[in-house]
Protein backbone atom coordinates (compact mmCIF):
# COMPACT_ATOMS: atom_id res chain seq x y z
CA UNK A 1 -16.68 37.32 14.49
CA UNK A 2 -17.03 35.14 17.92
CA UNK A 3 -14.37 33.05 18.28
CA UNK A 4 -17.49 30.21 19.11
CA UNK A 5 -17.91 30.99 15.00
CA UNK A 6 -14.49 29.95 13.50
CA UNK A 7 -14.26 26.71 12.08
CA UNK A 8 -11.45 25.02 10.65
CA UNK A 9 -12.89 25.67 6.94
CA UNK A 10 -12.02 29.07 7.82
CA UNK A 11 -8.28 28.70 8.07
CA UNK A 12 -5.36 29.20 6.01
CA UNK A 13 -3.50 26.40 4.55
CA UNK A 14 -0.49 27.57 6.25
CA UNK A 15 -2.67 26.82 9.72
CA UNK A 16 -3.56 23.72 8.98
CA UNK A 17 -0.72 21.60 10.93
CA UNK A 18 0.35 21.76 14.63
CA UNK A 19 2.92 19.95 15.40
CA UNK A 20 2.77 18.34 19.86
CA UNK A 21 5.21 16.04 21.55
CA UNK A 22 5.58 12.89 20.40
CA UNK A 23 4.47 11.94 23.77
CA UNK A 24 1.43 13.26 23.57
CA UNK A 25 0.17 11.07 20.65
CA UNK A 26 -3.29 10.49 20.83
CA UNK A 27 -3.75 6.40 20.83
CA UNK A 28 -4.74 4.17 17.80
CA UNK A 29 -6.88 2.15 20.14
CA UNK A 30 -9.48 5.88 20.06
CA UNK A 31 -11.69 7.61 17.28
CA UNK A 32 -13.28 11.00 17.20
CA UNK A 33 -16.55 11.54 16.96
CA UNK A 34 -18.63 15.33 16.53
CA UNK A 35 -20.78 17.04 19.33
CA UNK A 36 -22.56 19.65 18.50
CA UNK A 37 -24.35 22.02 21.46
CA UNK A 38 -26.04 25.75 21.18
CA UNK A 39 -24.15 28.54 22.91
CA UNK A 40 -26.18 31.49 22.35
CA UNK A 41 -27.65 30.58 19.35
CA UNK A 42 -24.34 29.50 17.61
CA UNK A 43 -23.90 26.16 16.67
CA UNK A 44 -20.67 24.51 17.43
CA UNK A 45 -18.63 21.58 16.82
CA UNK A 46 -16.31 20.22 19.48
CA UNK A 47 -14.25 17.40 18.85
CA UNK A 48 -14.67 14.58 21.58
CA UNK A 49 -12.64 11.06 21.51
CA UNK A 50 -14.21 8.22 22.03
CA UNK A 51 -13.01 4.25 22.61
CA UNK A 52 -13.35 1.98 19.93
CA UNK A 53 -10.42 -1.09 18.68
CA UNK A 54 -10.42 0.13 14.97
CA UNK A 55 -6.93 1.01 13.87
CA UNK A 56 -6.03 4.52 12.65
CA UNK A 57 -5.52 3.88 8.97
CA UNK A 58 -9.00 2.08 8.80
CA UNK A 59 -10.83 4.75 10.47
CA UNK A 60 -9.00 7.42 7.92
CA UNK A 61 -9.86 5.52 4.75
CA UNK A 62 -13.88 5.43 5.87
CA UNK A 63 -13.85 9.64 6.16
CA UNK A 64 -13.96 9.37 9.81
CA UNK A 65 -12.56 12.39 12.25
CA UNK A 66 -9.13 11.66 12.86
CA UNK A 67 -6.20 13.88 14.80
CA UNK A 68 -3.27 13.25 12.35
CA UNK A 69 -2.94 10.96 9.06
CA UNK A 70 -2.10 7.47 9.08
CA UNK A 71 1.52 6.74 8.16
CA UNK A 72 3.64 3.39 7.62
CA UNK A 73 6.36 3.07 4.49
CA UNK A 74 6.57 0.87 1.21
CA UNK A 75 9.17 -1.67 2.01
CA UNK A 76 9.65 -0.22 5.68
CA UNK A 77 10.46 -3.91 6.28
CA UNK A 78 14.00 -4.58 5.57
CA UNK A 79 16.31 -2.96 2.97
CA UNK A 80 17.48 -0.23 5.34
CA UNK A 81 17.35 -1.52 8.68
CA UNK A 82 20.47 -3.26 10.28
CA UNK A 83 18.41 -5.39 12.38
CA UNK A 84 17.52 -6.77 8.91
CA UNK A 85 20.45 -6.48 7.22
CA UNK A 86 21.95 -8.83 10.13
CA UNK A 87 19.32 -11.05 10.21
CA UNK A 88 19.84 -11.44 5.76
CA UNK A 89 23.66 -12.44 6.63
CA UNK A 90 22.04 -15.86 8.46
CA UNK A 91 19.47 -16.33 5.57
CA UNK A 92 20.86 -14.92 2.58
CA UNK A 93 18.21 -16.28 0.30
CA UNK A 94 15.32 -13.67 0.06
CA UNK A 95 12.75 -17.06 -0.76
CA UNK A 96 14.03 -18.63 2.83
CA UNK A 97 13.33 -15.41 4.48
CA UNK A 98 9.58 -14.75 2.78
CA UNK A 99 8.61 -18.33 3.16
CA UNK A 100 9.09 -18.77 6.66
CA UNK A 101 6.24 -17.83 8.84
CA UNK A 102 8.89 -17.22 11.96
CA UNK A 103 10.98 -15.42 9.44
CA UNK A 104 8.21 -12.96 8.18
CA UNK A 105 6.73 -12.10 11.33
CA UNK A 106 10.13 -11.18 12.43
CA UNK A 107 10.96 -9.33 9.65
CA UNK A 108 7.48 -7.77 9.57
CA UNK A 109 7.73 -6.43 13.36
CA UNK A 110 11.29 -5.00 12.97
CA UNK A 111 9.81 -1.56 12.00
CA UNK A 112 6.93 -1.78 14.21
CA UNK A 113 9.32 -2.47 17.34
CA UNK A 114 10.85 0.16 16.82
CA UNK A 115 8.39 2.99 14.68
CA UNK A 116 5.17 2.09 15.44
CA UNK A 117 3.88 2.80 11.93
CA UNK A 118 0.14 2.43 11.52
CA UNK A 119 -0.03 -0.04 9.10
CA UNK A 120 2.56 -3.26 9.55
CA UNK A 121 2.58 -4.80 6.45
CA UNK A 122 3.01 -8.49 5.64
CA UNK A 123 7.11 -9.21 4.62
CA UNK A 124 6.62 -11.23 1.38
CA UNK A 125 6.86 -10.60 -2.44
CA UNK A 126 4.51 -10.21 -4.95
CA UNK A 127 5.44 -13.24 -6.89
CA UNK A 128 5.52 -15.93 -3.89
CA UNK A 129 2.07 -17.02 -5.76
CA UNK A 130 3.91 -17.82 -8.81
CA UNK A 131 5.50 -21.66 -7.64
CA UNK A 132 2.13 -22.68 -6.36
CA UNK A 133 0.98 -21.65 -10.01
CA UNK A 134 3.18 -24.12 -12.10
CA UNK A 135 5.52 -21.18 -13.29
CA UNK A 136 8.91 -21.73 -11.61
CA UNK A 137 10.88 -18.81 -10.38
CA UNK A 138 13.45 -18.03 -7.88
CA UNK A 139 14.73 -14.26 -6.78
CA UNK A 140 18.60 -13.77 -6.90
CA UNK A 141 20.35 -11.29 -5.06
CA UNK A 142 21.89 -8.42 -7.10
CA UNK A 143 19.55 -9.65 -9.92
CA UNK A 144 15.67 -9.73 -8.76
CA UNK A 145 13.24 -12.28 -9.65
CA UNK A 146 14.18 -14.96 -12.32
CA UNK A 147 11.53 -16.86 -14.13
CA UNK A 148 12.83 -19.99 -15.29
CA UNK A 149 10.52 -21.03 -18.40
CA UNK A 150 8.81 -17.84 -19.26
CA UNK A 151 5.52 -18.71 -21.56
CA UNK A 152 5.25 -17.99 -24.82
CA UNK A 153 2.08 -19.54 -26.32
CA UNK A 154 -1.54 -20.79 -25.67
CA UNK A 155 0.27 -24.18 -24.51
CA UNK A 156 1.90 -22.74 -22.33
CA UNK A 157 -0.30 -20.61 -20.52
CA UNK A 158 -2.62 -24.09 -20.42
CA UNK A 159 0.04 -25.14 -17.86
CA UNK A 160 -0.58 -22.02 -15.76
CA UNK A 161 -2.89 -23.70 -12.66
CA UNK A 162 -5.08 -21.69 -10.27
CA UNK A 163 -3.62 -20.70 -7.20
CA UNK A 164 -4.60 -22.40 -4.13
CA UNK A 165 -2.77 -20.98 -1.17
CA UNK A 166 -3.72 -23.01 1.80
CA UNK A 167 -1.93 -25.65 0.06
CA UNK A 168 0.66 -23.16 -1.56
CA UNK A 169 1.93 -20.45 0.64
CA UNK A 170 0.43 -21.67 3.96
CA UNK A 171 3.03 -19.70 5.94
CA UNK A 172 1.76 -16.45 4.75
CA UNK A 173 -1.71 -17.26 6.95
CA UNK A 174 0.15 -18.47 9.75
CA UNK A 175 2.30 -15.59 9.49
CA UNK A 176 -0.84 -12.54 9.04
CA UNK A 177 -2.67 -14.61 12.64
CA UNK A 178 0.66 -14.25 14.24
CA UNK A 179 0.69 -10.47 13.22
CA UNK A 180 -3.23 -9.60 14.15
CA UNK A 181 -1.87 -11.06 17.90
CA UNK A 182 1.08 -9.17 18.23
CA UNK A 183 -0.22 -5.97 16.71
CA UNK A 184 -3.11 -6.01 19.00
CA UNK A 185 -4.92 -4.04 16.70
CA UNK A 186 -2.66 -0.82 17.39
CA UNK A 187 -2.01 -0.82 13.95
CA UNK A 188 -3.35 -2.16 10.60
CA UNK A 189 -2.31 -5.27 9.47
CA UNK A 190 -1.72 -4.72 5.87
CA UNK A 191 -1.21 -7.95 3.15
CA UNK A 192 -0.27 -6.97 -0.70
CA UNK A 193 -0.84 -8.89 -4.07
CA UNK A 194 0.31 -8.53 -7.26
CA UNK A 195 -1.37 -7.06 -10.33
CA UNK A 196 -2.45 -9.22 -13.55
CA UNK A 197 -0.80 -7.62 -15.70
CA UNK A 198 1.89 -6.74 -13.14
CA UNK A 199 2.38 -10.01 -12.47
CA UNK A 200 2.12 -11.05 -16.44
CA UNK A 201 5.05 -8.95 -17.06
CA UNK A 202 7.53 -10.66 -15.06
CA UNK A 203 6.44 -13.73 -16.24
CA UNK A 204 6.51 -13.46 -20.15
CA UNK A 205 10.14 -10.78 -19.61
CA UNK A 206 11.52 -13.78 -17.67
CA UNK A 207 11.95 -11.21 -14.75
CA UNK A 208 12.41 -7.62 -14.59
CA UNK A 209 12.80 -5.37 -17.42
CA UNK A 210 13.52 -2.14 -19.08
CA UNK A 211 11.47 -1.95 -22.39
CA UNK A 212 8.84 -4.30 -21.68
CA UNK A 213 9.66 -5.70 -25.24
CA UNK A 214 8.69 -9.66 -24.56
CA UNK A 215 4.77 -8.35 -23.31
CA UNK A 216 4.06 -5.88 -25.69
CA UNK A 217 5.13 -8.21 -28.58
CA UNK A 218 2.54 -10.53 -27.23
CA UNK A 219 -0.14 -8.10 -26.48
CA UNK A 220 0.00 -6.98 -30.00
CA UNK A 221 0.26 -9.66 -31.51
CA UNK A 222 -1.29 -12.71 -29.78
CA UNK A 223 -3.98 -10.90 -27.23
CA UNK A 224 -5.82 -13.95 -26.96
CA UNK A 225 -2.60 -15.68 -25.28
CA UNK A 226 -1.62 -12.63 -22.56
CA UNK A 227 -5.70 -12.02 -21.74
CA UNK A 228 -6.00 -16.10 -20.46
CA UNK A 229 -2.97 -15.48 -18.23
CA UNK A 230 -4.35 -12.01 -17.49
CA UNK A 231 -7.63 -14.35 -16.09
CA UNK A 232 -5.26 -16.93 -14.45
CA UNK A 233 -3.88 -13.98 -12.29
CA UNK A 234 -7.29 -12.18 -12.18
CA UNK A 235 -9.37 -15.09 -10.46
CA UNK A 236 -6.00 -16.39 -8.79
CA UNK A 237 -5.13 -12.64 -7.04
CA UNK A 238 -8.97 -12.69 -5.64
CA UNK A 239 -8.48 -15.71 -3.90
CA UNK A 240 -5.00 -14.70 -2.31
CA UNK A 241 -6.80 -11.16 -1.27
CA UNK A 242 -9.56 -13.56 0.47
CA UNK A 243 -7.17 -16.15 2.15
CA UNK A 244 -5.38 -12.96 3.35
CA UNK A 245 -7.98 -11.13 4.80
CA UNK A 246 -9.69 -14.45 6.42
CA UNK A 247 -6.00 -14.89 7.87
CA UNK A 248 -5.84 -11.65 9.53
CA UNK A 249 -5.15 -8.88 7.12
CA UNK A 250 -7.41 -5.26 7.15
CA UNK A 251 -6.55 -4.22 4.03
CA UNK A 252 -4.76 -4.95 0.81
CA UNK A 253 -2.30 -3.46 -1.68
CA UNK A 254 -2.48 -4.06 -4.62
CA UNK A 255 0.61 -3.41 -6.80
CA UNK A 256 0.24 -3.02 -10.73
CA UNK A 257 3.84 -1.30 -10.74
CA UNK A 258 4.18 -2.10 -14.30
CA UNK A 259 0.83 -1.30 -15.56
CA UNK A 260 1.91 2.50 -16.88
CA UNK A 261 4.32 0.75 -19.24
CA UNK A 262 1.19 0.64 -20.95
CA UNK A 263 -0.47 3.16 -23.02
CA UNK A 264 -4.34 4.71 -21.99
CA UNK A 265 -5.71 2.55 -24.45
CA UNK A 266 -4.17 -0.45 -23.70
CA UNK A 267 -4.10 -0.05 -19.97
CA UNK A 268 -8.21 -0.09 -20.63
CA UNK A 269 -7.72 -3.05 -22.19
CA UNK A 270 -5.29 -5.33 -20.45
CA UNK A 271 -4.72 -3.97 -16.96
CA UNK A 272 -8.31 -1.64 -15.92
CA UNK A 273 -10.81 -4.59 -16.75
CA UNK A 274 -9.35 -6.98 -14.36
CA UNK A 275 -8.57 -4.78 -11.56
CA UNK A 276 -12.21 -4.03 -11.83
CA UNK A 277 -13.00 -7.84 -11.41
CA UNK A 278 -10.52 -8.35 -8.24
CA UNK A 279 -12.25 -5.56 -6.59
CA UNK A 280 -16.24 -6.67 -7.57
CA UNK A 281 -15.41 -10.03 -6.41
CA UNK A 282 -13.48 -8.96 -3.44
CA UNK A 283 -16.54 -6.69 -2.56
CA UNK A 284 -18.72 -9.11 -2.83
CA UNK A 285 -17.30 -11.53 0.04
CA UNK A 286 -15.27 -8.99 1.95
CA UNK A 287 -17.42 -5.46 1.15
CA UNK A 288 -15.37 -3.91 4.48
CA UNK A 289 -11.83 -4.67 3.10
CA UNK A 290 -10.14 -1.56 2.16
CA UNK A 291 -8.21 -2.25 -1.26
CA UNK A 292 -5.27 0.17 -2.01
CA UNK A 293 -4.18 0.77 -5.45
CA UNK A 294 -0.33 1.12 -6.25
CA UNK A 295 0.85 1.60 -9.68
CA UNK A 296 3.97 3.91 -10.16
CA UNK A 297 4.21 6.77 -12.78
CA UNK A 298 0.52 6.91 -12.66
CA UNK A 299 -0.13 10.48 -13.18
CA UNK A 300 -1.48 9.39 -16.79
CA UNK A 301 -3.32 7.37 -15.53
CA UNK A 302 -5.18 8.87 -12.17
CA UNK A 303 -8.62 8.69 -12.96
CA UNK A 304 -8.30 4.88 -14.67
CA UNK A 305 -6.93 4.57 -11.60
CA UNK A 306 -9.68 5.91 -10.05
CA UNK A 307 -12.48 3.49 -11.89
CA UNK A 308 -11.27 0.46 -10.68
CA UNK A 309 -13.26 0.40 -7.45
CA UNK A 310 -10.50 0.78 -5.22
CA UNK A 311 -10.92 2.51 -1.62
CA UNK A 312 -7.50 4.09 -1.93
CA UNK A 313 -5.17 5.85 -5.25
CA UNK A 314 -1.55 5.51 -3.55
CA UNK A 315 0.34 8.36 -5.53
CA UNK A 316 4.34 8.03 -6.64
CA UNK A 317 5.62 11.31 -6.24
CA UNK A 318 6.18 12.35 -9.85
CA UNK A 319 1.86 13.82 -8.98
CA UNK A 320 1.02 16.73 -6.92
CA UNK A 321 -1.01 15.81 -3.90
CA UNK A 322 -3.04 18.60 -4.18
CA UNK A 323 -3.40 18.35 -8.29
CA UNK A 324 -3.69 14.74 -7.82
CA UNK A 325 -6.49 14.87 -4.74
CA UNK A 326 -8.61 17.14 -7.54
CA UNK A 327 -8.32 14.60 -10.62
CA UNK A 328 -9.32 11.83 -8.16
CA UNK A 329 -11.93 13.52 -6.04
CA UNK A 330 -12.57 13.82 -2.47
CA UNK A 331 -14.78 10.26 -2.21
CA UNK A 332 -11.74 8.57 -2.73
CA UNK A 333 -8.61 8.14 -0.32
CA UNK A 334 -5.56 8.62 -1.29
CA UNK A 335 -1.79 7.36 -0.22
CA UNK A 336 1.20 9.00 -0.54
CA UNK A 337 3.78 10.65 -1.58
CA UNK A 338 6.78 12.20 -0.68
CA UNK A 339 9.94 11.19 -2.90
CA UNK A 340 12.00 8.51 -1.38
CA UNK A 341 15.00 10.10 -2.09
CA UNK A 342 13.84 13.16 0.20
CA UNK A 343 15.01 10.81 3.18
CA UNK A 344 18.44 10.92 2.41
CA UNK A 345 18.00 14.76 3.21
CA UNK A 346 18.18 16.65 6.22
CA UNK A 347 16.18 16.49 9.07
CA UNK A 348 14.46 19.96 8.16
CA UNK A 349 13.87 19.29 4.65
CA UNK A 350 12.39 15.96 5.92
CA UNK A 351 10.22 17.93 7.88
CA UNK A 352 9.25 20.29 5.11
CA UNK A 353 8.74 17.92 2.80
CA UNK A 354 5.99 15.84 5.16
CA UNK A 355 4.35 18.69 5.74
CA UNK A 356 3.97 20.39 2.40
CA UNK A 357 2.15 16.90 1.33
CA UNK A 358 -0.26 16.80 4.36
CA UNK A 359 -1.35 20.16 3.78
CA UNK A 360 -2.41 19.26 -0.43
CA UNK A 361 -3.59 16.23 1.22
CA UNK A 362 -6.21 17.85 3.80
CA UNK A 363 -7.34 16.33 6.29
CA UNK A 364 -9.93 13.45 5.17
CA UNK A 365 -8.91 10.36 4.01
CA UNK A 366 -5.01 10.53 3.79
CA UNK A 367 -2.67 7.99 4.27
CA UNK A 368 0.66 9.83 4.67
CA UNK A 369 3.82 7.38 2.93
CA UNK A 370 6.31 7.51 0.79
CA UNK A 371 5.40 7.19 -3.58
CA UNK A 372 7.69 4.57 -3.55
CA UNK A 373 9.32 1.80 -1.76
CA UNK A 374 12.31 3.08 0.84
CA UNK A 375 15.71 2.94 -1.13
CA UNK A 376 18.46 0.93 0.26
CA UNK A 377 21.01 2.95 2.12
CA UNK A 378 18.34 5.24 3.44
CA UNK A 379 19.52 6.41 6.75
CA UNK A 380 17.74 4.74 9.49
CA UNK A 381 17.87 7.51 11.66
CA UNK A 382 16.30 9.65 9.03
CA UNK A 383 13.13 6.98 8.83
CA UNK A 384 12.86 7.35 12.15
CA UNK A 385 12.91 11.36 12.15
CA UNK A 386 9.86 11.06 9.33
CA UNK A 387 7.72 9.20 11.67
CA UNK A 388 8.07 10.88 14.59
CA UNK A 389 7.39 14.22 12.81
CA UNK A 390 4.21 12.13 11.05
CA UNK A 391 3.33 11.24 14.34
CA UNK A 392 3.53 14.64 16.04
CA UNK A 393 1.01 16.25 13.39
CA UNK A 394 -1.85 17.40 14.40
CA UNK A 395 -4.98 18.48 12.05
């Protein structure tokens, strides 16, 4: 065979990666595109880069020819950074911190100063919504979020208003514009939402929980009650996506974390149905917004996943890539998903471990991360190992 005749199909797995210099990077600010020409009667494609101001991670999720995956970190802001873990010892409320537009954008650059992940994502939590709402709540260190009068009939769901968040949270605007400038568009500006039925459960549990006791009694037993606050969220969460993406943000996370508490059956019933509405609606006024999909222990629930409408399935790492990548189907991007934990291991398992999920990832629409959010007391020095080894593959 001519050597003008191999193509990359033709490769082994084990061929897939290169690894170059970190210095030799190729920039987010270019895209690929294909030439093909005729050399004695042989068609073949030669990868040329052209300009264009569309961040990495965008260009990945569309299917477009890229050099290496996209990479950036579930909770890469804060938790395990000193710079962080300083600035917490000045504002030890976690509320100050994510309601502060100077305070988030800080907080929100610290990894990007010093990483340059490909998606920066917005510092915030998924229940900031949740005051401008009517449902008081406050998040205590050591204990996570606290819900003060968790509701427990029709009455009390009547009480539940629809978020507004110019009026609400109008730091987290401020905060994404402020982003878009200082990103320059080297990066992704990511924002994240909650889930309804995500966001139901911390509500009706009174904060976080083990057994999910408090929204499964209600689900069974007064489904009328849980769906209108499942429709509060629902139309609430699709006006927070749009006031984040008219803000400055190019794509969206959206976290239903709790959602495979829930049986097949009932997830159909009280989770799929209004993730399917957030994205239609979404769609409708912002078609070009790619939504992400996070829910963790999902590999029951993959292809529900899957049905939602959602341009990405971000994968914990209890799934395969490469088994996962089959149930989904190539159309679909996918996120994810090496273990957490395998950052508190050495540099060469580190390695190993990044690469082994690349390579069941392939090389169309892959976001590399972690399946989870970074634990605290990861070493930083390891986080920064993982992206500069995600940053020095090539396809």
């Amino acid at each position: 065979m001519s050597i003008l005749q191999v193509s990359t199909s033709s490769l082994s797995s084990s061929t897939l990666l290169s690894i170059s210099p970190r210095k030799s990077l190729s920039s987010p600010t270019k895209s690929c595109r294909i030439v093909r020409c005729s050399v004695e009667g042989t068609t073949v494609t030669e990868r040329k880069i052209s300009a264009t101001s569309e961040p990495l991670l965008l260009r990945a999720v569309k299917g477009e020819v890229v050099d290496r995956p996209p990479v950036w970190l579930m909770r890469q802001a804060g938790r395990y950074m000193k710079s962080y873990q300083t600035l917490c010892e000045k504002y030890p409320s976690f509320r100050d911190r994510s309601e502060n537009a100077d305070l988030v954008v800080e907080i929100s650059l610290q990894p990007w100063k010093v990483f340059k992940p490909d998606g920066v994502i917005l510092f915030s939590d998924i229940l900031t919504p949740l005051s401008g709402m009517n449902i008081p709540f406050d998040i205590v260190k050591g204990k996570g979020p606290i819900i003060f009068n968790p509701p427990q009939s029709a009455a009390d769901v009547d009480q539940v208003r629809e978020f507004i968040p110019e009026e609400s949270v109008p730091y987290v605007g401020e905060a994404l514009k402020r982003l878009r400038n200082e990103v320059n568009n080297e990066a992704a500006v990511l924002g994240f939402v909650g889930a309804p039925f995500t966001l139901s459960s911390y509500v009706i549990e009174g904060g976080s929980s083990k057994n999910f006791t408090q929204i499964k009694r209600l689900a069974f037993s007064q489904p009328k009650v849980l769906h209108a606050l499942l429709q509060k969220f629902t139309t609430s969460m699709i006006t927070y996506i749009r006031y984040q993406a008219d803000s400055g943000a190019q794509a969206v996370q959206i976290f239903d974390s709790w959602a495979t508490e829930l049986s097949p059956v009932d997830f159909e019933e009280f989770s799929l149905p209004y993730l399917k509405q957030i994205v239609e609606a979404v769609k409708q006024t912002h078609p070009n917004l790619p939504l992400i999909l996070y829910a963790s222990g999902s590999g029951g629930l993959l292809e529900r996943l899957a049905r939602t409408g959602v341009d990405v399935v971000s994968l914990d790492w209890t799934v395969d890539m490469a088994e996962g990548r089959d149930r989904l189907g190539r159309d679909i991007a996918v996120q994810g998903n090496v273990d957490p934990g395998v950052l508190f291991g050495s540099k060469e398992f580190i390695t190993s471990r990044i690469h082994d999920t690349v390579k069941k990832a392939g090389r169309d629409k892959h976001i590399l991360n972690l399946g989870h959010g970074i634990k605290v007391g990861t070493p930083e020095e390891n986080v920064a190992h993982f992206f500069e080894v995600a940053q020095g593959i090539r396809y």
